[in-house]
Protein backbone atom coordinates (compact mmCIF):
# COMPACT_ATOMS: atom_id res chain seq x y z
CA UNK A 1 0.00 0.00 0.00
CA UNK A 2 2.95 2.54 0.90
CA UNK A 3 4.59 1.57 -2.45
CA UNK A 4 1.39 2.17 -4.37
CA UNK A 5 0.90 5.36 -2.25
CA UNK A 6 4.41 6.45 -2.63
CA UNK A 7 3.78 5.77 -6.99
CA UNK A 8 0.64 8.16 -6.99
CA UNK A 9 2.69 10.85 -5.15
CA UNK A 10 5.40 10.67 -7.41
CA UNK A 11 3.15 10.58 -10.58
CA UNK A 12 1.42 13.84 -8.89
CA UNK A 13 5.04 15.51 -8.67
CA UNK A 14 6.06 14.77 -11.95
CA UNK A 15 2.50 16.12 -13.59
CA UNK A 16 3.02 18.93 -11.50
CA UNK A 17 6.72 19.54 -12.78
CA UNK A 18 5.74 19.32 -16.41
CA UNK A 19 3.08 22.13 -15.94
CA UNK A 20 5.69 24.18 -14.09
CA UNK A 21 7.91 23.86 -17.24
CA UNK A 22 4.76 24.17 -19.70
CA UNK A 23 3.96 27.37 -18.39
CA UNK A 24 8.04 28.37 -17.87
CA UNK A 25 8.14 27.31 -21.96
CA UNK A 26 4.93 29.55 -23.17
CA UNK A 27 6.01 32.36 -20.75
CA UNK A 28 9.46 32.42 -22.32
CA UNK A 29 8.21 32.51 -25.72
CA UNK A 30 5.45 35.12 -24.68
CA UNK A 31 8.40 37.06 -23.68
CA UNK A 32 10.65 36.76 -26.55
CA UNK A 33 7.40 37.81 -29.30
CA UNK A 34 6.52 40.71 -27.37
CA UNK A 35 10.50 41.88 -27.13
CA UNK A 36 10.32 41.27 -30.51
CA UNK A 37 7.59 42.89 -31.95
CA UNK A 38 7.88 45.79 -29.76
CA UNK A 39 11.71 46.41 -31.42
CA UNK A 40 10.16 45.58 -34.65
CA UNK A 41 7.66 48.12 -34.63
CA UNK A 42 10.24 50.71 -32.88
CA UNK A 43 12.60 50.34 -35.81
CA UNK A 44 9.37 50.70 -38.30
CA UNK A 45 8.34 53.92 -36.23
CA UNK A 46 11.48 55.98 -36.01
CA UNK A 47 13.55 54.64 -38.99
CA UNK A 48 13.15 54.72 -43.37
CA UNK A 49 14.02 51.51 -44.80
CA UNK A 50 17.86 51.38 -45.00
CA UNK A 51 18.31 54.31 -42.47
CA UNK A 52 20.34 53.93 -39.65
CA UNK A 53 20.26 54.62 -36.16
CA UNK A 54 23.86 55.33 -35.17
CA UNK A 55 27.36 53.42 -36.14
CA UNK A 56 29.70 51.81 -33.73
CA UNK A 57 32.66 50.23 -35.90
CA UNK A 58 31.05 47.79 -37.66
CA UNK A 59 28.02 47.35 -35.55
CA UNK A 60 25.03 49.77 -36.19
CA UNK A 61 20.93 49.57 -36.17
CA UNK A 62 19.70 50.01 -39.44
CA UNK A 63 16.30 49.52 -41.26
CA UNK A 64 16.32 46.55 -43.59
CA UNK A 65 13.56 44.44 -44.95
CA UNK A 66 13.65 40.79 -45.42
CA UNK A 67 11.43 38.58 -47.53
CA UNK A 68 14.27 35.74 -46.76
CA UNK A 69 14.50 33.61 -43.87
CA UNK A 70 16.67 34.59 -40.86
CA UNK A 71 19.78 36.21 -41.77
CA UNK A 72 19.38 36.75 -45.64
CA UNK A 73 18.80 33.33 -46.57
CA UNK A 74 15.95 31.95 -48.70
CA UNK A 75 15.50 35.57 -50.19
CA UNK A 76 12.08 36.19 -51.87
CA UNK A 77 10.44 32.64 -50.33
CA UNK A 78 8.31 33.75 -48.22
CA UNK A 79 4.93 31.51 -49.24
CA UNK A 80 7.31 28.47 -48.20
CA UNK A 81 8.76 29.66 -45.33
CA UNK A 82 5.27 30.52 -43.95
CA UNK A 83 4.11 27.00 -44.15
CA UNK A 84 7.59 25.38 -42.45
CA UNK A 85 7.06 28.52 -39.82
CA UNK A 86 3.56 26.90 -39.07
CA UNK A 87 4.61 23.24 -39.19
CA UNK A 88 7.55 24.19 -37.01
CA UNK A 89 5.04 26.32 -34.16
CA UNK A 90 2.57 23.44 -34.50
CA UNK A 91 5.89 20.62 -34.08
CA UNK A 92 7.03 22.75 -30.66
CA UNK A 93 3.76 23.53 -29.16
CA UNK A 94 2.90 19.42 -29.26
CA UNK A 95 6.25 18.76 -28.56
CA UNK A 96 6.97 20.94 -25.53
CA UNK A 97 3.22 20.66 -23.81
CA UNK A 98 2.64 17.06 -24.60
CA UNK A 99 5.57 14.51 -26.05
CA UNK A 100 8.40 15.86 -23.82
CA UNK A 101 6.33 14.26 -20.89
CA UNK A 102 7.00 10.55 -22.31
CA UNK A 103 10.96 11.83 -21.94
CA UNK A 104 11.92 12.47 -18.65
CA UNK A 105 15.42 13.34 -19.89
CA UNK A 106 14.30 15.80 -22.32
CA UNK A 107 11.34 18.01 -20.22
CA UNK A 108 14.01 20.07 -18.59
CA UNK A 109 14.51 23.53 -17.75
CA UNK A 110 17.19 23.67 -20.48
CA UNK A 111 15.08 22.36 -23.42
CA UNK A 112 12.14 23.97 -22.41
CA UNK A 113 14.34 27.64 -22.20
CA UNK A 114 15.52 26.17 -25.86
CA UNK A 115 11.90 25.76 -27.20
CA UNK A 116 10.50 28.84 -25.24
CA UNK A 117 13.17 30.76 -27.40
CA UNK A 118 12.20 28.55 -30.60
CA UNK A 119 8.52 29.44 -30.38
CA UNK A 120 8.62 33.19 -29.66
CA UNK A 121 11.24 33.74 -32.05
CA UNK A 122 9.62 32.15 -34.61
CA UNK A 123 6.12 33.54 -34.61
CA UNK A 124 7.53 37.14 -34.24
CA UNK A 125 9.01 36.43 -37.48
CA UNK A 126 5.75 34.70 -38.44
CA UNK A 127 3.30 37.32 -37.51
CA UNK A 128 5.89 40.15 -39.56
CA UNK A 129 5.64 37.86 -42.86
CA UNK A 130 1.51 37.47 -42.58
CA UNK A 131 1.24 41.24 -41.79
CA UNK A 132 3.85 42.91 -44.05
CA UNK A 133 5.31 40.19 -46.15
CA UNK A 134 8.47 40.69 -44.87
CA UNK A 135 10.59 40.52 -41.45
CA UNK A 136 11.77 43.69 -40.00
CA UNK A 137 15.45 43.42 -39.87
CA UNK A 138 17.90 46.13 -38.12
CA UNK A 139 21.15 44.14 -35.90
CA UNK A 140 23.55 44.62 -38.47
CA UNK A 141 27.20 43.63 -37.99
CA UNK A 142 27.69 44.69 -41.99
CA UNK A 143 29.92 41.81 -42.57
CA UNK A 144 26.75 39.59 -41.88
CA UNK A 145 23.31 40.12 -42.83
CA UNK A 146 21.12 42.38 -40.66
CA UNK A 147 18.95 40.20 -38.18
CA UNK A 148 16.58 40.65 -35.03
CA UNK A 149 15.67 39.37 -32.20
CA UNK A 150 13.77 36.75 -33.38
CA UNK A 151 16.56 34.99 -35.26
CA UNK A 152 18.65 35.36 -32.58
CA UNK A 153 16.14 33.51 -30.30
CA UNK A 154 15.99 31.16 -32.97
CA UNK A 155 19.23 30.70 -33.11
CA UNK A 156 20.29 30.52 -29.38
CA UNK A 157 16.92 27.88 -28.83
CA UNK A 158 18.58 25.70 -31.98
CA UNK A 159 22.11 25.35 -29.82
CA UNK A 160 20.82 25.45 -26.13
CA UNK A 161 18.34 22.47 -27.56
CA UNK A 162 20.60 21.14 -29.35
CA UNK A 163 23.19 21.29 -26.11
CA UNK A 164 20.49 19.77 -24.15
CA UNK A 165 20.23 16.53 -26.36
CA UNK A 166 23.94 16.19 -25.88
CA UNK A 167 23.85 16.38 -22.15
CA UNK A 168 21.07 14.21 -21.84
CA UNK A 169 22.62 11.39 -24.07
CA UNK A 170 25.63 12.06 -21.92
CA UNK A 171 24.28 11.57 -18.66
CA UNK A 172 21.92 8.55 -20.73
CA UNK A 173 25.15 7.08 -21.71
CA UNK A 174 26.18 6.81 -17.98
């Protein structure tokens, strides 16, 4: 009876744990598309398409539109990159509220911050390319192609995530 009693309260805890790290996950990427849209629409406001804001060396805020994919690429695709930016918020949500709960290893504060980052990132890019048809752009390094906040999120989700599967098969492995 304890045993059985002990199961329940651990099945509890864990049900509990994955909530706490649903909401963590939708909270982070609540945060991220409301950073980004806000900077978006900042950049819109106050600056002309290809206007800058100030220079510092080779870093500087400037005013660039992008009917690409983060960072430049996939220029002038944007009917295709809608759909893979659907299948890919559709592939996170399920993933990060419901299949992460089958792996123990994987529903962690680490690849939830990684998919929290994936999901606000890329609807703030989404919402840009269903309501303008392009991505406000304006972190530009001018060596590299001007970028925002969202690809960064994208980005840093992509190798936090992708750190997380390593540590977990590492600690797996052992």
């Amino acid at each position: 009876c304890n045993v059985k009693r002990s199961r329940q309260r651990m099945q509890k805890v864990n049900r509990l744990r994955h909530k706490l790290w649903s909401v963590f996950f939708l909270l982070i990427g609540l945060i991220i598309l409301v950073f980004d849209q806000l900077s978006k629409a900042w950049i819109r406001t106050n600056l002309l398409e290809g206007e800058s804001l100030f220079k510092l060396g080779f870093f500087r805020i400037t005013h660039v539109h992008n009917t690409g994919a983060a960072f430049g690429l996939f220029h002038g695709q944007s009917f295709i990159l809608t759909i893979v930016a659907l299948v890919a918020i559709f592939v996170i949500l399920v993933y990060g509220l419901f299949i992460s709960r089958s792996f123990p290893w994987l529903d962690s504060r680490l690849s939830k911050l990684a998919l929290g980052l994936l999901l606000g990132g890329t609807l703030g890019n989404l919402i840009d390319r269903l309501r303008l048809g392009y991505i406000t752009d304006f972190i530009d390094f001018s060596y590299w192609p001007a970028f925002n906040f969202a690809d960064a999120s994208v980005t840093i989700g992509i190798i936090i995530f992708a750190y997380s599967l390593l540590r977990s098969a590492k600690i797996e492995k052992h």
